[in-house]
Protein backbone atom coordinates (compact mmCIF):
# COMPACT_ATOMS: atom_id res chain seq x y z
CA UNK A 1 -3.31 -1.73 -19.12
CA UNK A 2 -3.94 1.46 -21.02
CA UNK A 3 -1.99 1.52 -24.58
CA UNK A 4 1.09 2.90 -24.17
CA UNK A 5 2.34 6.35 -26.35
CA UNK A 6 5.01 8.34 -26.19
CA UNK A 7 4.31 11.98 -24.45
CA UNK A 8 5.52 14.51 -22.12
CA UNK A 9 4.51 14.66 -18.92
CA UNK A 10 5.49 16.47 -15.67
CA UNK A 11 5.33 15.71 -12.20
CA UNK A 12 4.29 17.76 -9.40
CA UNK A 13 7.76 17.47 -7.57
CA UNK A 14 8.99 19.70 -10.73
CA UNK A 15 6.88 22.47 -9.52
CA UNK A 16 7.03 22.08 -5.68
CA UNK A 17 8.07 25.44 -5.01
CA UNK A 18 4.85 26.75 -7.43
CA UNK A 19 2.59 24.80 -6.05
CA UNK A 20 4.22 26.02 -2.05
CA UNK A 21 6.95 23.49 -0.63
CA UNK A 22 4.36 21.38 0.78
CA UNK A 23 6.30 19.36 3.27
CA UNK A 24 6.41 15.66 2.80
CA UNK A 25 5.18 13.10 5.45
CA UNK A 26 4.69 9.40 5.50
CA UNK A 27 3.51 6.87 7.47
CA UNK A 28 6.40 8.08 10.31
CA UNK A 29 5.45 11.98 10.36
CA UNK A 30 1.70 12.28 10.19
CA UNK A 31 0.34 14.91 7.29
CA UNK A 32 0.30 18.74 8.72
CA UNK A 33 -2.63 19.67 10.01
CA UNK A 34 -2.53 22.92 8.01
CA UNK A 35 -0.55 24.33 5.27
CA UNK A 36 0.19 27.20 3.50
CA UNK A 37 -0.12 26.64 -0.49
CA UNK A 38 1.17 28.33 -3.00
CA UNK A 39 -0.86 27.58 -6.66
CA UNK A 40 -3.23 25.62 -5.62
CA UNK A 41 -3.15 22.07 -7.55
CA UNK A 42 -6.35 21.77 -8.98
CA UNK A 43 -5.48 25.06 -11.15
CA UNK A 44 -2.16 22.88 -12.50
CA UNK A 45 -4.12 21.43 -15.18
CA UNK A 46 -5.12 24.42 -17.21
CA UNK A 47 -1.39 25.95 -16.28
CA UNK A 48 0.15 22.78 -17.93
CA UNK A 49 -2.27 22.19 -21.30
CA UNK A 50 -1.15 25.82 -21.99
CA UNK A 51 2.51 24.42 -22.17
CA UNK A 52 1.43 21.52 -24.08
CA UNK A 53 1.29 18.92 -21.46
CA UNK A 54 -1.14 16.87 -21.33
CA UNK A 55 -0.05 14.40 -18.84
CA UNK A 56 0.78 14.48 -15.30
CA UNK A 57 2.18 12.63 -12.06
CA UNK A 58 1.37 13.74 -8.42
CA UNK A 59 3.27 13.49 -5.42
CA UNK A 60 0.86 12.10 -2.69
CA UNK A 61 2.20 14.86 -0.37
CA UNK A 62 0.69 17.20 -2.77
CA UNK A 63 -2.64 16.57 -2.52
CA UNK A 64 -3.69 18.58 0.73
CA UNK A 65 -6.29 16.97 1.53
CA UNK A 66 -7.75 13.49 0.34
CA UNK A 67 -11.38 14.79 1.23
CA UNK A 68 -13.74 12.84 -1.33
CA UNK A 69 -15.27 16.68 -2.79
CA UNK A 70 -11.75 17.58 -3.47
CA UNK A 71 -10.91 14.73 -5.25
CA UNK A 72 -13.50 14.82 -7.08
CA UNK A 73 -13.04 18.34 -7.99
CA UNK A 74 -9.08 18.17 -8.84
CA UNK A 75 -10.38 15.09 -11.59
CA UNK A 76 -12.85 17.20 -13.12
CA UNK A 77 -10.68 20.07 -13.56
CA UNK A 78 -7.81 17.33 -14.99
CA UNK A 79 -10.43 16.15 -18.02
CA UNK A 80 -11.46 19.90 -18.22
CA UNK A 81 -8.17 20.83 -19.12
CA UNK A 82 -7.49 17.34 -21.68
CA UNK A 83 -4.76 16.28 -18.91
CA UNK A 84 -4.41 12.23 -17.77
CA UNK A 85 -3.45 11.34 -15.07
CA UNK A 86 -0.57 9.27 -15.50
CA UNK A 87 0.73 7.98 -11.94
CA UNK A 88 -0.43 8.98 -7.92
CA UNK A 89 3.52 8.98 -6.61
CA UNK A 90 3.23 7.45 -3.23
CA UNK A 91 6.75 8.41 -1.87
CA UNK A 92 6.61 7.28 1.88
CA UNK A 93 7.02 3.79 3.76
CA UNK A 94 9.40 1.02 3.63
CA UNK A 95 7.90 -2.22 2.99
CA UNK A 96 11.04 -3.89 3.71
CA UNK A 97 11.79 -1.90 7.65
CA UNK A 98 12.21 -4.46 9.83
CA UNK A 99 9.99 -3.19 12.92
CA UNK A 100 7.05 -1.24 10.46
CA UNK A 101 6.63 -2.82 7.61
CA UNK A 102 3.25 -4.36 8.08
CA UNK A 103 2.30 -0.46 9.20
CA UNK A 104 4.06 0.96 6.07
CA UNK A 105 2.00 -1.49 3.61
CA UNK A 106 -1.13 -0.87 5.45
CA UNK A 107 -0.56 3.02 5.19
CA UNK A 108 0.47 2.23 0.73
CA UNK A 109 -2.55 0.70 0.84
CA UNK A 110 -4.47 3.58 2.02
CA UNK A 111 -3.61 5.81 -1.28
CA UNK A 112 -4.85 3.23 -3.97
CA UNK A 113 -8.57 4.47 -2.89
CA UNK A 114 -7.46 7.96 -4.10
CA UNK A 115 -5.19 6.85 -6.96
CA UNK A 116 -8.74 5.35 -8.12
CA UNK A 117 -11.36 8.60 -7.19
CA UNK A 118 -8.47 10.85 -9.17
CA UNK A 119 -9.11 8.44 -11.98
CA UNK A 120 -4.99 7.84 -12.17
CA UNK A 121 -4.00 5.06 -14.25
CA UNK A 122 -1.24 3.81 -11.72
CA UNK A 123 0.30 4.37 -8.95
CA UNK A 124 4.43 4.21 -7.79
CA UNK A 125 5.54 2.94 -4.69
CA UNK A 126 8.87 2.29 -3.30
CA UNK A 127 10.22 -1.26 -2.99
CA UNK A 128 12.09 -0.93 -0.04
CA UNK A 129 15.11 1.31 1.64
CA UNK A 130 16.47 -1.70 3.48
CA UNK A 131 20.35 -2.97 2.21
CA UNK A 132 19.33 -6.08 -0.91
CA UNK A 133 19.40 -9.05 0.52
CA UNK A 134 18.01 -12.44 0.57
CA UNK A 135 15.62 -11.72 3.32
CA UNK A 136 14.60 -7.93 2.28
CA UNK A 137 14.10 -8.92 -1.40
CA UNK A 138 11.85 -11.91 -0.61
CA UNK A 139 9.72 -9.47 1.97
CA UNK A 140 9.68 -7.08 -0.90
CA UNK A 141 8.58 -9.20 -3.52
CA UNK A 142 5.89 -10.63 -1.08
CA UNK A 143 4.42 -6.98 -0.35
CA UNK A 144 4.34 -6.06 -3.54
CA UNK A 145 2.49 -8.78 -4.77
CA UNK A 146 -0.20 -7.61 -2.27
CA UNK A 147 -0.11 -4.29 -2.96
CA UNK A 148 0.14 -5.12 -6.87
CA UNK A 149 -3.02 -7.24 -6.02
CA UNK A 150 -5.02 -4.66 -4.06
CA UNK A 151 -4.32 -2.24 -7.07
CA UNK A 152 -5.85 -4.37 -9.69
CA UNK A 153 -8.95 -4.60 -6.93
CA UNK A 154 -8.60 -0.52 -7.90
CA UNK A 155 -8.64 -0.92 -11.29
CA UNK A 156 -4.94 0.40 -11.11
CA UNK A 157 -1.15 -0.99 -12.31
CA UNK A 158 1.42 -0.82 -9.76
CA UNK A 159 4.99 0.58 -10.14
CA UNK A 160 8.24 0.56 -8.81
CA UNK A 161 11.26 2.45 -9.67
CA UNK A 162 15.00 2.12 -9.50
CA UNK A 163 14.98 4.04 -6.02
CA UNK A 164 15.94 3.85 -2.19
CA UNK A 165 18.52 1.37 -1.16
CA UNK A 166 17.25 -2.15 -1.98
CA UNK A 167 16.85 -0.86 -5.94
CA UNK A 168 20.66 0.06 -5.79
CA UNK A 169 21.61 -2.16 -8.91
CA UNK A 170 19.77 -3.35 -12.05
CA UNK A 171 20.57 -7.21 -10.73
CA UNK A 172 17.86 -6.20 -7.72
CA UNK A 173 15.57 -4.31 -9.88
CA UNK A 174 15.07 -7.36 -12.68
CA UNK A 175 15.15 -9.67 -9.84
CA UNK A 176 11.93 -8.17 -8.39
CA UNK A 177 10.15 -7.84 -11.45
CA UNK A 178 10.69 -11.49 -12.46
CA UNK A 179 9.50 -12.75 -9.20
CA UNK A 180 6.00 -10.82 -9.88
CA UNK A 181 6.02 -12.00 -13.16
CA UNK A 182 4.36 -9.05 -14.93
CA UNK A 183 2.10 -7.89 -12.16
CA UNK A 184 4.53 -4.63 -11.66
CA UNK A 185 5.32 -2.04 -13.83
CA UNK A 186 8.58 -0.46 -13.76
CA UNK A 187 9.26 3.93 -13.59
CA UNK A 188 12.91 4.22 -14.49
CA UNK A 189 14.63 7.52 -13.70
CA UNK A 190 17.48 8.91 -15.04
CA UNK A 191 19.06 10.59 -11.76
CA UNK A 192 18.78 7.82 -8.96
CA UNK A 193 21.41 6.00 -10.05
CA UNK A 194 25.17 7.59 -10.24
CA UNK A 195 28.62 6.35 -11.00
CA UNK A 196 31.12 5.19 -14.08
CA UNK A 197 28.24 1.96 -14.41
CA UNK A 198 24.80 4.08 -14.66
CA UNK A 199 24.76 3.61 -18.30
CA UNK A 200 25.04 0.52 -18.40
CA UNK A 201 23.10 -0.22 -15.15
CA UNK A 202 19.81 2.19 -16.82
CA UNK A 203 20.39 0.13 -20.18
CA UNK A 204 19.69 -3.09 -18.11
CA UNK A 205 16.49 -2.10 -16.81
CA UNK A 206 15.23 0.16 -19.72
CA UNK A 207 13.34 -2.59 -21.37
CA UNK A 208 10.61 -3.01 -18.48
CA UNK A 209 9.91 0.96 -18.19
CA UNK A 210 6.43 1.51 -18.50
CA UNK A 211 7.04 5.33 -17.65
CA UNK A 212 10.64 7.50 -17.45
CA UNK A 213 11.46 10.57 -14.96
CA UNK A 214 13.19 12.01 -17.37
CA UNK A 215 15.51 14.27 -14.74
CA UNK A 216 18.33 16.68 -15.86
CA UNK A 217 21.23 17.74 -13.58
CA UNK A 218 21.44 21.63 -13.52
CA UNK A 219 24.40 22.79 -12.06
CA UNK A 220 24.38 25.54 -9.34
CA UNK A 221 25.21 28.59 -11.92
CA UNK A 222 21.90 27.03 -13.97
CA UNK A 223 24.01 25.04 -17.09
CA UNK A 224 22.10 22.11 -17.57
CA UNK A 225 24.31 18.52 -18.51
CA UNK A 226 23.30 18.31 -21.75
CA UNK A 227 25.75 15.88 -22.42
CA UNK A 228 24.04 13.05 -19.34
CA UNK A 229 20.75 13.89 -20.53
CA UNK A 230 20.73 13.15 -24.04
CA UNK A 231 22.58 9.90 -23.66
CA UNK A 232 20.14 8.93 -20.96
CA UNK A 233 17.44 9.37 -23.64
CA UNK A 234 19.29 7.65 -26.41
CA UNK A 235 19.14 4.60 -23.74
CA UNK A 236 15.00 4.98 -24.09
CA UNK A 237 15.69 4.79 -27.49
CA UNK A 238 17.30 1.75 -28.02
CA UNK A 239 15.13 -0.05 -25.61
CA UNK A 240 12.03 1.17 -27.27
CA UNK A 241 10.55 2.96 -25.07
CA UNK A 242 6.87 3.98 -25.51
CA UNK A 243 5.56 5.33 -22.47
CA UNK A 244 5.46 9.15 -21.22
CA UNK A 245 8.77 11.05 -20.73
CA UNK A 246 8.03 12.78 -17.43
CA UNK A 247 10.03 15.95 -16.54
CA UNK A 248 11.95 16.15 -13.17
CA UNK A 249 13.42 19.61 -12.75
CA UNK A 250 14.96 20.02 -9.31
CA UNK A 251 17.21 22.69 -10.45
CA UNK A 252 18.99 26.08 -8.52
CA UNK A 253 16.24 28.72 -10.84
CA UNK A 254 12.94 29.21 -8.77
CA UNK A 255 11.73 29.79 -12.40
CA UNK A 256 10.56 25.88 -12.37
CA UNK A 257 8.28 26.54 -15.55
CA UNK A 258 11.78 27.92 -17.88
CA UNK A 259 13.38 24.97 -16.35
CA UNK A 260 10.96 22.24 -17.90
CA UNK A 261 10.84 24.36 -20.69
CA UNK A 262 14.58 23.63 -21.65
CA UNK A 263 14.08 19.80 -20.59
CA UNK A 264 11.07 19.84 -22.76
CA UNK A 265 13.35 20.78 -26.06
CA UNK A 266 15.63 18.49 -25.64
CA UNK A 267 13.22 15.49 -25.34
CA UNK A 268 10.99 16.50 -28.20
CA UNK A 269 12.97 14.59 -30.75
CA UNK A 270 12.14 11.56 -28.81
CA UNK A 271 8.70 11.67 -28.79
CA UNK A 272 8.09 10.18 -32.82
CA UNK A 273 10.61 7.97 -34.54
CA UNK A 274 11.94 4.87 -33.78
C-alpha cells in the first residue's frame, strides 16, 4: 500500500457538469452507446495541476469509453500533468441484491482491469444497498473478500465507504472491516451520513479512512455551511488522518471550479500539522 500523505484531491463527480453530465449506468442500465461530452477528461489533468491538485478520483461513468488506446492515453496525460491517480469510483451494483448479486460482482469485477491500465492506486466499491442484517452483512463481507482478492491480483487496494443502505451506521461499517481483517480500505465522506448522531457516528469510523470526500453543503442561494464542514475536518484531525482530502462540490453555482476553490481554503489548514 502506497505511503499515505496528506493532499487535496478532487473527484470527477465535482466537475460533472464540466466534464458534460455524463449519465450514470451500472450493471442494470447498460453504458450509452453515445454521448455528448463536455471537457473531455483526459484534458482534466493539466486543468487541475494549474489549481494545485495533484490528485484525482474518477467516477467509472466518466470514462467514455474503456477502449485500451484511451486508457492508455488518459494515464499518460495524468503523469504528464504530475497528477496520481488516487481511486477508479465504481458507483454501480449491489453485491448484497437478492436476485443479482452474483451479476453485480461479476460486472465490479470487470473495472479492476481498468483501475489497473489507468495505473489507479485503488478502487471504491459499494458494500451493499440492501437493509443490515445478519444475512446481507455476511453476503457482503463474503463478496468483498473476493473482490478485495481479485484487486490485489490487480495490484490494487479495495475500498468501501460509509454509503447506500447496509453502511447506514458506524456499528455496520466497523463490523465489515473487522470481518476482512485489513484487506479493505475505508473512504469516509462527510455528507452520507445525516442526523443529531453524524458526529459522533463519522468519529467512530474516522480511524480506518484511508481517503476522505471531503463534501460541503451549499445551500440553494450559494452560502456554504461553514460551520458542518470545519467540524467534520476537526474529526480527521483527531483521528489522524493522513490520506488525501478529496473535494465533493455538488453545489447550486454551475461555476464548479469557484466552488472547490472555496472548499479548497478551508481545508488547507489541514493539510500539515498534527
Amino acid at each position: 500500500m502506497p505511503t499515505s500523505s496528506r493532499r487535496v484531491s478532487v473527484s470527477t463527480w465535482s466537475l460533472h457538469r464540466t466534464l458534460g453530465r455524463l449519465p450514470a449506468y451500472g450493471p442494470d442500465r447498460p453504458a450509452p452507446a453515445a454521448v455528448t461530452q463536455g471537457l473531455p477528461l483526459p484534458e482534466l489533468p493539466a486543468r487541475l495541476a494549474d489549481a494545485g491538485i495533484h490528485t484525482l478520483e474518477i467516477c467509472h461513468f466518466h470514462l467514455p469509453n474503456r477502449d485500451p488506446g484511451y486508457l492508455d492515453e488518459l494515464r499518460q496525460a495524468m503523469a504528464g500533468a504530475g497528477v496520481e491517480l488516487w481511486s477508479l469510483l465504481v458507483d454501480g451494483g449491489d453485491i448484497t441484491d437478492s436476485i443479482h448479486a452474483a451479476r453485480d460482482e461479476a460486472w465490479i469485477a470487470g473495472w479492476l482491469p481498468v483501475a489497473q491500465r489507468l495505473g489507479a492506486a485503488r478502487m471504491r466499491v459499494s458494500a451493499g444497498k440492501s437493509a443490515p442484517s445478519p444475512a446481507t452483512l455476511a453476503q457482503s463481507v463474503a463478496a468483498l473478500r473476493r473482490l478485495a482478492e481479485a484487486a490485489s491480483d490487480h495490484g490494487l487496494r479495495l475500498m468501501t465507504e460509509n454509503w447506500h443502505s447496509l453502511m447506514q451506521s458506524a456499528a455496520e461499517v466497523n463490523q465489515v472491516l473487522d470481518a476482512l481483517e485489513g484487506q479493505l480500505g475505508l473512504c469516509v465522506d462527510f455528507g452520507n451520513w445525516s442526523g443529531p448522531d453524524k458526529y459522533d457516528q463519522l468519529a467512530a469510523i474516522l480511524p480506518h479512512a484511508e481517503s476522505c470526500h471531503a463534501k460541503c453543503h451549499f445551500a440553494a442561494d450559494g452560502t456554504l455551511d461553514k460551520a458542518d464542514y470545519i467540524r467534520c475536518l476537526d474529526l480527521t484531525r483527531a483521528a489522524g488522518f493522513a490520506g488525501p482530502y478529496t473535494l465533493i462540490y455538488d453545489g447550486p453555482s454551475a461555476d464548479e471550479w469557484a466552488g472547490l476553490g472555496r472548499e479548497q481554503v478551508l481545508i488547507q489548514p489541514y493539510l500539515t500539522g498534527a
